[in-house]
N, C-alpha and C. Protein backbone atom coordinates (compact mmCIF):
# COMPACT_ATOMS: atom_id res chain seq x y z
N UNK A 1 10.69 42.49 -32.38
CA UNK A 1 9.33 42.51 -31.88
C UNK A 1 8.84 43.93 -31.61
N UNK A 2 9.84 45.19 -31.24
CA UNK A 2 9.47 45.98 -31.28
C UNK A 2 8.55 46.42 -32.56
N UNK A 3 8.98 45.88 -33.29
CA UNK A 3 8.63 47.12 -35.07
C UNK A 3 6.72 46.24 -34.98
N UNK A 4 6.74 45.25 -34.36
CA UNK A 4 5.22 44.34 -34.74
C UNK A 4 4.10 45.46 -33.80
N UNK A 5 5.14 45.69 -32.11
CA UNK A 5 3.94 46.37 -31.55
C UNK A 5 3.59 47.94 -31.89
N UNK A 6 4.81 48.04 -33.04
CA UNK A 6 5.02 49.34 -33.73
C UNK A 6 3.54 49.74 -34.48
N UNK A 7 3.67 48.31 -35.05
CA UNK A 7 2.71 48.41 -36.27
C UNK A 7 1.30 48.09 -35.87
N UNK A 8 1.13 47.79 -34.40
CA UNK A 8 -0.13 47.47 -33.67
C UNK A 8 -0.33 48.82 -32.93
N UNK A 9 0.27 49.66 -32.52
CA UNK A 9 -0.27 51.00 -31.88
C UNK A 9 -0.42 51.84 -33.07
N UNK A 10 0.68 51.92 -34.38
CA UNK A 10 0.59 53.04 -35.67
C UNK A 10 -1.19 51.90 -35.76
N UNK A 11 -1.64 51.12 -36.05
CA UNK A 11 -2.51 50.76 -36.84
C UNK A 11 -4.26 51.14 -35.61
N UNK A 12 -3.85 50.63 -34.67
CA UNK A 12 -4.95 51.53 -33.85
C UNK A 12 -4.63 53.06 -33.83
N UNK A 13 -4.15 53.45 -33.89
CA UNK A 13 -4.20 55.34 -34.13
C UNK A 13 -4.25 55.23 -35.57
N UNK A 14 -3.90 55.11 -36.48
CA UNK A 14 -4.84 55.15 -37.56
C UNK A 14 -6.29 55.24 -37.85
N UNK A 15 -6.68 53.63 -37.05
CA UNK A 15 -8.13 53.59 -36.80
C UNK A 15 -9.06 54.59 -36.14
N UNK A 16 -8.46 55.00 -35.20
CA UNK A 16 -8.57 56.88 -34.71
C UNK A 16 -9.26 57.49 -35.38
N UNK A 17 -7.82 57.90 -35.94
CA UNK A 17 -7.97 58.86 -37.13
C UNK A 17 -9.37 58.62 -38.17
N UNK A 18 -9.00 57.08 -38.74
CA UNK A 18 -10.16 57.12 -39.70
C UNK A 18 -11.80 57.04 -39.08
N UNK A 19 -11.71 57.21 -37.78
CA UNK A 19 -12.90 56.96 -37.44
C UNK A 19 -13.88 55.82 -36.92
N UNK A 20 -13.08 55.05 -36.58
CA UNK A 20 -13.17 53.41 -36.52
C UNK A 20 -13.90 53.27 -35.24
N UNK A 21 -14.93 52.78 -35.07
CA UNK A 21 -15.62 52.63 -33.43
C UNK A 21 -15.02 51.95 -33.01
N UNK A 22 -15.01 52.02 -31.71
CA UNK A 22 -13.56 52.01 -30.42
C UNK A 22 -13.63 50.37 -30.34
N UNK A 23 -14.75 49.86 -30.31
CA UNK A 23 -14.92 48.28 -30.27
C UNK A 23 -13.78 47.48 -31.07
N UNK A 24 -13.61 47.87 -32.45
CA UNK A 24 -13.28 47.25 -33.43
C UNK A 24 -11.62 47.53 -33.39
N UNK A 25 -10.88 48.30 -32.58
CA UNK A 25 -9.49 48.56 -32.34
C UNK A 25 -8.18 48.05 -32.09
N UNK A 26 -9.12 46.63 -31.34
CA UNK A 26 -8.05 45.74 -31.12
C UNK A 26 -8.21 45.30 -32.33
N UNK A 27 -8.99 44.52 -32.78
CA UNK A 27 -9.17 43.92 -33.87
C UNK A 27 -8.27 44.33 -35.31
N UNK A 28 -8.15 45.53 -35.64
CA UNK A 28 -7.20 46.61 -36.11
C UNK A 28 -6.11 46.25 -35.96
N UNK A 29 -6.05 46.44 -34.65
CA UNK A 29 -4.30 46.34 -34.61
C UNK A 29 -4.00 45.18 -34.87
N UNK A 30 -4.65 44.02 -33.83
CA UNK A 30 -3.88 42.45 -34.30
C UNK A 30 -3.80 42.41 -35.63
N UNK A 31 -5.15 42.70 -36.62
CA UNK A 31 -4.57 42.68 -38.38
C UNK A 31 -3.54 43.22 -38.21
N UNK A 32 -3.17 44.70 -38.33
CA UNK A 32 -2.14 45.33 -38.74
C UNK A 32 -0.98 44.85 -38.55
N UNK A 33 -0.84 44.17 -37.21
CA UNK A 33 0.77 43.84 -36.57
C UNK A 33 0.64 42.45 -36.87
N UNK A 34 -0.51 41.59 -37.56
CA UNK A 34 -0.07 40.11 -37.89
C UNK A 34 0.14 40.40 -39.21
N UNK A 35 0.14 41.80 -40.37
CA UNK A 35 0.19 41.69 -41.55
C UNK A 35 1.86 42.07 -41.39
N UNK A 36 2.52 42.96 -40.65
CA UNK A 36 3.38 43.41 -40.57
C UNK A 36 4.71 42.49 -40.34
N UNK A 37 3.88 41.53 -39.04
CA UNK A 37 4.90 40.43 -38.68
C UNK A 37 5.26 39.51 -39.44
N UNK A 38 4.17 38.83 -40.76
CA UNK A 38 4.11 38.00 -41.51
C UNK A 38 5.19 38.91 -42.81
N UNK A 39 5.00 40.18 -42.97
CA UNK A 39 6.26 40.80 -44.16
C UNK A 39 7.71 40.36 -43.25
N UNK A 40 7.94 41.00 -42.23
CA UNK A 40 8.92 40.77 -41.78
C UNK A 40 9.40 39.42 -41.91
N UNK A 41 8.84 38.31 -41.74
CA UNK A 41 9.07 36.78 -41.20
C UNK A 41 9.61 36.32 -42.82
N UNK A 42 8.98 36.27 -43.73
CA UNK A 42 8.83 36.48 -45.04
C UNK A 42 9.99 37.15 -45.69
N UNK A 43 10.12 38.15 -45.46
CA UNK A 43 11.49 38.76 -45.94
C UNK A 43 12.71 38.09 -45.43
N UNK A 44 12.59 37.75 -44.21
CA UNK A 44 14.02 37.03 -43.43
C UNK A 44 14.14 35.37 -44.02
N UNK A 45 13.40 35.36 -44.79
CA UNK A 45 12.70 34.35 -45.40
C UNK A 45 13.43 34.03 -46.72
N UNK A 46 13.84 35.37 -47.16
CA UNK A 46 14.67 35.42 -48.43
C UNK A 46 13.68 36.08 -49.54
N UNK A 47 12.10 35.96 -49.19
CA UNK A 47 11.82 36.84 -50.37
C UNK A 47 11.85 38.36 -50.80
N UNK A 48 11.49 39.17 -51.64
CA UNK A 48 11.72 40.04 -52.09
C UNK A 48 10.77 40.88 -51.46
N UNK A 49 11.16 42.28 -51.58
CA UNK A 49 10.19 43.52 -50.18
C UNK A 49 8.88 43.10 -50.83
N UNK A 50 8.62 43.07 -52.99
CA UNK A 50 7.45 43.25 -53.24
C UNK A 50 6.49 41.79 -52.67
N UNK A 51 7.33 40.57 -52.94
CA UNK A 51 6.86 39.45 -52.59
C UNK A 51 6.06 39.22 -51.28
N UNK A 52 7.02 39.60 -50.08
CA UNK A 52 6.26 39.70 -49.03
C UNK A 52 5.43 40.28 -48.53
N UNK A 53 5.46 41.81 -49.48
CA UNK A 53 4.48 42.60 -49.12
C UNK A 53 2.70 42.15 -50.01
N UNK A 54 2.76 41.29 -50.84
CA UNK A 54 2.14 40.54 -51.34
C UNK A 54 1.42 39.29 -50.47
N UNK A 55 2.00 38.72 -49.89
CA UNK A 55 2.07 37.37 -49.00
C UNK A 55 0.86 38.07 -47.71
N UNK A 56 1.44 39.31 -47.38
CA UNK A 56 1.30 40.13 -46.13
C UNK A 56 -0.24 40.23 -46.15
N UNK A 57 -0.19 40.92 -47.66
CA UNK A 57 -1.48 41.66 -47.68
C UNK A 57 -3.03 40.51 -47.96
N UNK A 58 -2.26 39.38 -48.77
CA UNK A 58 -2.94 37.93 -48.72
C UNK A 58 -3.78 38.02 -47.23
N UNK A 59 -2.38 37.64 -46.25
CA UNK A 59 -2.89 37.86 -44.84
C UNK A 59 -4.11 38.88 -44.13
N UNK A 60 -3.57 39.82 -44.24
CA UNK A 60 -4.25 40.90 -44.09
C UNK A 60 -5.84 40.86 -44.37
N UNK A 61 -6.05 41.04 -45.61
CA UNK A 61 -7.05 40.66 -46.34
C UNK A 61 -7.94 39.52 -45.80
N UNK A 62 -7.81 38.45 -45.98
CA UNK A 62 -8.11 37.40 -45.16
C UNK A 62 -8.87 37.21 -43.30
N UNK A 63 -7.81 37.91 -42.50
CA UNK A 63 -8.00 38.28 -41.76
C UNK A 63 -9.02 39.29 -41.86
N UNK A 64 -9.31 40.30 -42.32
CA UNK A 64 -10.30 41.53 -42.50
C UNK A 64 -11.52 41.46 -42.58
N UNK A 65 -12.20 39.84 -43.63
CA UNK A 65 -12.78 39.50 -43.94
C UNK A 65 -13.76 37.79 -42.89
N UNK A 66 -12.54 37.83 -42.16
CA UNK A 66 -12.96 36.84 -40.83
C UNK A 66 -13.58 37.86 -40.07
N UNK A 67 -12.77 38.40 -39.09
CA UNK A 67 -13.24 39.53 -38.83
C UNK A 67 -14.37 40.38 -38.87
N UNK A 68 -14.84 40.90 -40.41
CA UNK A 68 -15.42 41.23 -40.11
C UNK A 68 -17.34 40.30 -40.15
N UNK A 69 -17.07 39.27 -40.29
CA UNK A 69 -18.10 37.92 -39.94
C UNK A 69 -18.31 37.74 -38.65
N UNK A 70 -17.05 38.01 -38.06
CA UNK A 70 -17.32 37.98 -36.77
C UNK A 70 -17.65 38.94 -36.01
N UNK A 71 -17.01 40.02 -36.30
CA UNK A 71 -17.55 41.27 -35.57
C UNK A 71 -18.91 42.12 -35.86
N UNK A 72 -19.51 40.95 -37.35
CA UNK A 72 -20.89 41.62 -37.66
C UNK A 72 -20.50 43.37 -38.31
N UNK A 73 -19.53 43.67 -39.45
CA UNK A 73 -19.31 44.99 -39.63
C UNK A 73 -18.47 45.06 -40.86
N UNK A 74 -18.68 45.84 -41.67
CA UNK A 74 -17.73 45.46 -43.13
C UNK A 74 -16.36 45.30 -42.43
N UNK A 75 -15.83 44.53 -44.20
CA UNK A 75 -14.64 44.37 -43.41
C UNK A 75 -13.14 45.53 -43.84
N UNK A 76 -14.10 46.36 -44.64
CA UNK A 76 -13.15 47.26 -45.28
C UNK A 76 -12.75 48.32 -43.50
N UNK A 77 -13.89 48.41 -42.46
CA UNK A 77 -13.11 48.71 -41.10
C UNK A 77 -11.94 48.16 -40.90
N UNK A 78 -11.82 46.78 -40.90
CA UNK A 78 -10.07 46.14 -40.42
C UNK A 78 -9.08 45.94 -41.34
N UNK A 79 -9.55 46.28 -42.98
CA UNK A 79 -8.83 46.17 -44.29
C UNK A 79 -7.78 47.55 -44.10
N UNK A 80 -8.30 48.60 -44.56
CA UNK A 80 -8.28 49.99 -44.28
C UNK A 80 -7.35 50.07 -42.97
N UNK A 81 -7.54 49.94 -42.21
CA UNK A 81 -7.01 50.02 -40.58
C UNK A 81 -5.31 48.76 -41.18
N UNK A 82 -5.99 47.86 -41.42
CA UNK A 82 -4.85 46.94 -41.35
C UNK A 82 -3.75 47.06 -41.91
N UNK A 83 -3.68 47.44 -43.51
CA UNK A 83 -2.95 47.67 -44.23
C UNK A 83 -2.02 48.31 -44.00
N UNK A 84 -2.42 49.60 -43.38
CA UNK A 84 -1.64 50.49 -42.96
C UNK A 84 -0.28 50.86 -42.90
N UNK A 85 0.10 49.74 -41.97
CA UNK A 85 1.64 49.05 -41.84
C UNK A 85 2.22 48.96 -43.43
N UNK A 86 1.64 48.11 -44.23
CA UNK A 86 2.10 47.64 -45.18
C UNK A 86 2.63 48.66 -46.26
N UNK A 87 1.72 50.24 -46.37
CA UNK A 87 1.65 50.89 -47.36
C UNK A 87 3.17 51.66 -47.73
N UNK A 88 3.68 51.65 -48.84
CA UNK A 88 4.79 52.43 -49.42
C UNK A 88 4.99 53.36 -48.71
N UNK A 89 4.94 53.99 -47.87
CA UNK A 89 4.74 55.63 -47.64
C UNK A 89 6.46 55.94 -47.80
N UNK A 90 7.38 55.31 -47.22
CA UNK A 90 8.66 55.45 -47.16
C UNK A 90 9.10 55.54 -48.23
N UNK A 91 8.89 54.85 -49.58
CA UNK A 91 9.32 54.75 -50.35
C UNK A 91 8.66 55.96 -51.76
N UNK A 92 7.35 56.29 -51.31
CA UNK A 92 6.85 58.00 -51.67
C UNK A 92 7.47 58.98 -51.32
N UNK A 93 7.86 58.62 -50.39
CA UNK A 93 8.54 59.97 -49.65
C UNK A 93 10.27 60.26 -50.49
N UNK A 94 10.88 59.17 -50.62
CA UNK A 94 12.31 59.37 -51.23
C UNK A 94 11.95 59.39 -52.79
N UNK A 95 10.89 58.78 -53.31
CA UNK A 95 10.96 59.48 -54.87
C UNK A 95 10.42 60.92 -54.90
N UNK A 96 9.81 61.37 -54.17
CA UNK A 96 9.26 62.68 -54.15
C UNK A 96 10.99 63.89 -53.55
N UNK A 97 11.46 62.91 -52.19
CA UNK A 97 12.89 63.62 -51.96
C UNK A 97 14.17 63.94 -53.47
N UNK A 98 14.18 62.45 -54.29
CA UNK A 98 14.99 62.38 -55.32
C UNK A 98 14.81 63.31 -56.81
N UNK A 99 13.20 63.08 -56.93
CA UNK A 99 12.70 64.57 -57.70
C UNK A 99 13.43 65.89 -57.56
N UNK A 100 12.64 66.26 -56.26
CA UNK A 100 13.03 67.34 -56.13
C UNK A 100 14.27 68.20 -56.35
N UNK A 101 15.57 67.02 -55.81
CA UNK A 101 16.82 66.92 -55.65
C UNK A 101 17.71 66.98 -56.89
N UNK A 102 16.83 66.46 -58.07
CA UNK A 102 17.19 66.78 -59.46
C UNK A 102 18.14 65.01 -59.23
N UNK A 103 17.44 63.95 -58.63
CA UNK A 103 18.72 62.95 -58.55
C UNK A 103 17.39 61.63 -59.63
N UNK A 104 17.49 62.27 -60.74
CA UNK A 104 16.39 61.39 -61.21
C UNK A 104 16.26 59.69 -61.70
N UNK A 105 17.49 59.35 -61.20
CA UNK A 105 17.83 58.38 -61.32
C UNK A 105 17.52 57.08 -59.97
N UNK A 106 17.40 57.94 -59.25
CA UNK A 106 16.95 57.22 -57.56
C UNK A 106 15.60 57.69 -57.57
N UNK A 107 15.27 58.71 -57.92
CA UNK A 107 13.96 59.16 -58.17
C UNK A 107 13.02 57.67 -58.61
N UNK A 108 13.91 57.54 -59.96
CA UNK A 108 12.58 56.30 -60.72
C UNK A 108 13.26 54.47 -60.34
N UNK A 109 13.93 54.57 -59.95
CA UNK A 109 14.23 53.72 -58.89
C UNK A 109 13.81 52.96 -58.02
N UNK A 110 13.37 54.09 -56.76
CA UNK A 110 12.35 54.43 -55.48
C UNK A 110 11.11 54.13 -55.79
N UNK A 111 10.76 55.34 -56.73
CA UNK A 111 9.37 54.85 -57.06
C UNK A 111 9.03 53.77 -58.04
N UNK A 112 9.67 53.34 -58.45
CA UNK A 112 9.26 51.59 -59.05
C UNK A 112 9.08 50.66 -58.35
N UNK A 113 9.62 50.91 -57.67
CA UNK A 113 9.86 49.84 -55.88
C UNK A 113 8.32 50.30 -55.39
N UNK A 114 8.40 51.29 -55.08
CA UNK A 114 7.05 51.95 -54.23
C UNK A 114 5.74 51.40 -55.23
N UNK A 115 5.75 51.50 -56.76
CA UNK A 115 5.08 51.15 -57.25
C UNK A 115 4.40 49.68 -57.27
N UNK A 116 5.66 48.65 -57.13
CA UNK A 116 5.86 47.61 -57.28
C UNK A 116 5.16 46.70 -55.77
N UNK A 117 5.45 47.82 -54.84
CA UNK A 117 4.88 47.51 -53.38
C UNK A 117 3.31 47.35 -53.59
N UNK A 118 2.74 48.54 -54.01
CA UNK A 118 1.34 49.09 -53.97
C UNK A 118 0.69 48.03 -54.94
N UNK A 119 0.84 47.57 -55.59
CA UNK A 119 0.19 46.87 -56.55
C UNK A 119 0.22 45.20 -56.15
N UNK A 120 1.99 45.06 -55.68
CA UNK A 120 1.48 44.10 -54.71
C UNK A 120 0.37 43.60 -53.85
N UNK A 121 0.06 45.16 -53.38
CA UNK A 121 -1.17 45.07 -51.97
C UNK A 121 -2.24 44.90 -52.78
N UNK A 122 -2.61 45.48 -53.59
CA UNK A 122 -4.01 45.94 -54.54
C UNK A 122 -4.15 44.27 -55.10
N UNK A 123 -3.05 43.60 -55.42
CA UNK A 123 -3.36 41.99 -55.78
C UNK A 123 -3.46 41.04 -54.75
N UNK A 124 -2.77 41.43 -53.90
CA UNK A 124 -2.89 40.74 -52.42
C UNK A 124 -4.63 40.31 -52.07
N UNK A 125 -5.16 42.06 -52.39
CA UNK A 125 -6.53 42.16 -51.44
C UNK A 125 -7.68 41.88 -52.75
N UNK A 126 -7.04 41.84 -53.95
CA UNK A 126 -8.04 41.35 -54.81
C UNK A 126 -8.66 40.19 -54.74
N UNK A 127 -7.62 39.06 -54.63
CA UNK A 127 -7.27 37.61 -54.89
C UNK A 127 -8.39 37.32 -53.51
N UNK A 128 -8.14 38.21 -52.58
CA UNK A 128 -9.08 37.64 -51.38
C UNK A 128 -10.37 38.00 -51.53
N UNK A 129 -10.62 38.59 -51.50
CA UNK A 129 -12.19 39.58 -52.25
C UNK A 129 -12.96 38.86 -53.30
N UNK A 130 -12.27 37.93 -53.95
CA UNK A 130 -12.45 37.36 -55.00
C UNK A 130 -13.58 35.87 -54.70
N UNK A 131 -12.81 35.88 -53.41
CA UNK A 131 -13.19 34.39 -52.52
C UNK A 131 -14.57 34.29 -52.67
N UNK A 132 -15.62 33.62 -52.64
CA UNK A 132 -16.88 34.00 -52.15
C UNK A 132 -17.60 33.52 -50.84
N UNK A 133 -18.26 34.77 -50.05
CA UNK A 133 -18.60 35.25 -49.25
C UNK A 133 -19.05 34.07 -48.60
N UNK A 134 -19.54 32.36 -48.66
CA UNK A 134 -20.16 31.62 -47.95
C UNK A 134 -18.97 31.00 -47.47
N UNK A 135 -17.36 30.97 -47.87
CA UNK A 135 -16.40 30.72 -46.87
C UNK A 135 -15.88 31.29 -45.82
N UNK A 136 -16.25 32.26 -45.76
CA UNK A 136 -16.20 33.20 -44.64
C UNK A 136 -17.15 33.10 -43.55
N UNK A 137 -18.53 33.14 -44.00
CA UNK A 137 -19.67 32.81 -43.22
C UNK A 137 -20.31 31.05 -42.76
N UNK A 138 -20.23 30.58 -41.75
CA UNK A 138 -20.59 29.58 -41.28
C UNK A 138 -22.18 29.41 -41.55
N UNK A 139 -23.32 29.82 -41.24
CA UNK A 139 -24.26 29.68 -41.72
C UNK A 139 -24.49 28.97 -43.02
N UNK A 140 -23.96 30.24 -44.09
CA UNK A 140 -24.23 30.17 -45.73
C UNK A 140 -23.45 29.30 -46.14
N UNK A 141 -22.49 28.47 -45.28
CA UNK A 141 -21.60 27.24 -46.24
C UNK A 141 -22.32 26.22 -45.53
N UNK A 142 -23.66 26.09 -44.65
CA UNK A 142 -23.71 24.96 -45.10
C UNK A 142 -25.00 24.63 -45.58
N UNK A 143 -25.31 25.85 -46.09
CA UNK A 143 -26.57 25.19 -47.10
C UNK A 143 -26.01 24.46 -48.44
């Protein structure tokens, strides 16, 4: 449970960073640390890092897009913010370490994995995006 409220304080200081009005912060984080908790749960789960990180970002996404219906505000504020958790960075970092290192074999390795992550997310948040906009909104579904 530590690594969830990990991914709920990294994902509000993110939001910080990117500029996110202070209102919308919690909101941030619960995405971030329910996208994070749902990889974790998922992986212990037996699926694969890319799988869950797929599943996650489903979540994520989803969430971003409630959100931001409710909070009246795009939802790329809690998308952006949310993800966060989810993104390769670890796995950039050791193909860029293995490069360097002349170990080019962990090099393309690493980054296939890392690759394999990112594209995960990018289909994750497509598939949701895809949805249209009157399931999200109560009003417009029931005309």
């Amino acid at each position: 449970m530590h690594t969830v409220a990990a991914a709920f304080i990294g994902t509000v200081a993110f939001a910080l960073l990117f500029g996110v009005p202070r209102r919308y912060y919690f909101g941030c984080g619960f995405i971030g640390a329910a996208g994070w908790l749902a990889y974790l749960v998922l992986e212990a789960a037996g699926l694969t890092a890319t799988e869950a990180t797929f599943f996650a970002a489903l979540l994520v996404a989803l969430l971003s897009r409630f959100a931001a219906v409710w909070q009246k505000c795009p939802s790329t504020v809690f998308l952006i913010a949310g993800i966060f958790p989810l993104v390769p960075g670890a796995g950039i970092y050791w193909t860029s370490y293995h490069l360097v290192m002349g170990e080019l074999a962990s090099a393309l390795s690493t980054g296939f994995a890392a690759a394999k992550t990112a594209v995960a997310i990018v289909l994750g948040i497509i598939l949701v995006f895809e949805i249209p906009g009157r399931f999200f909104h109560p009003r417009i579904r029931q005309m």
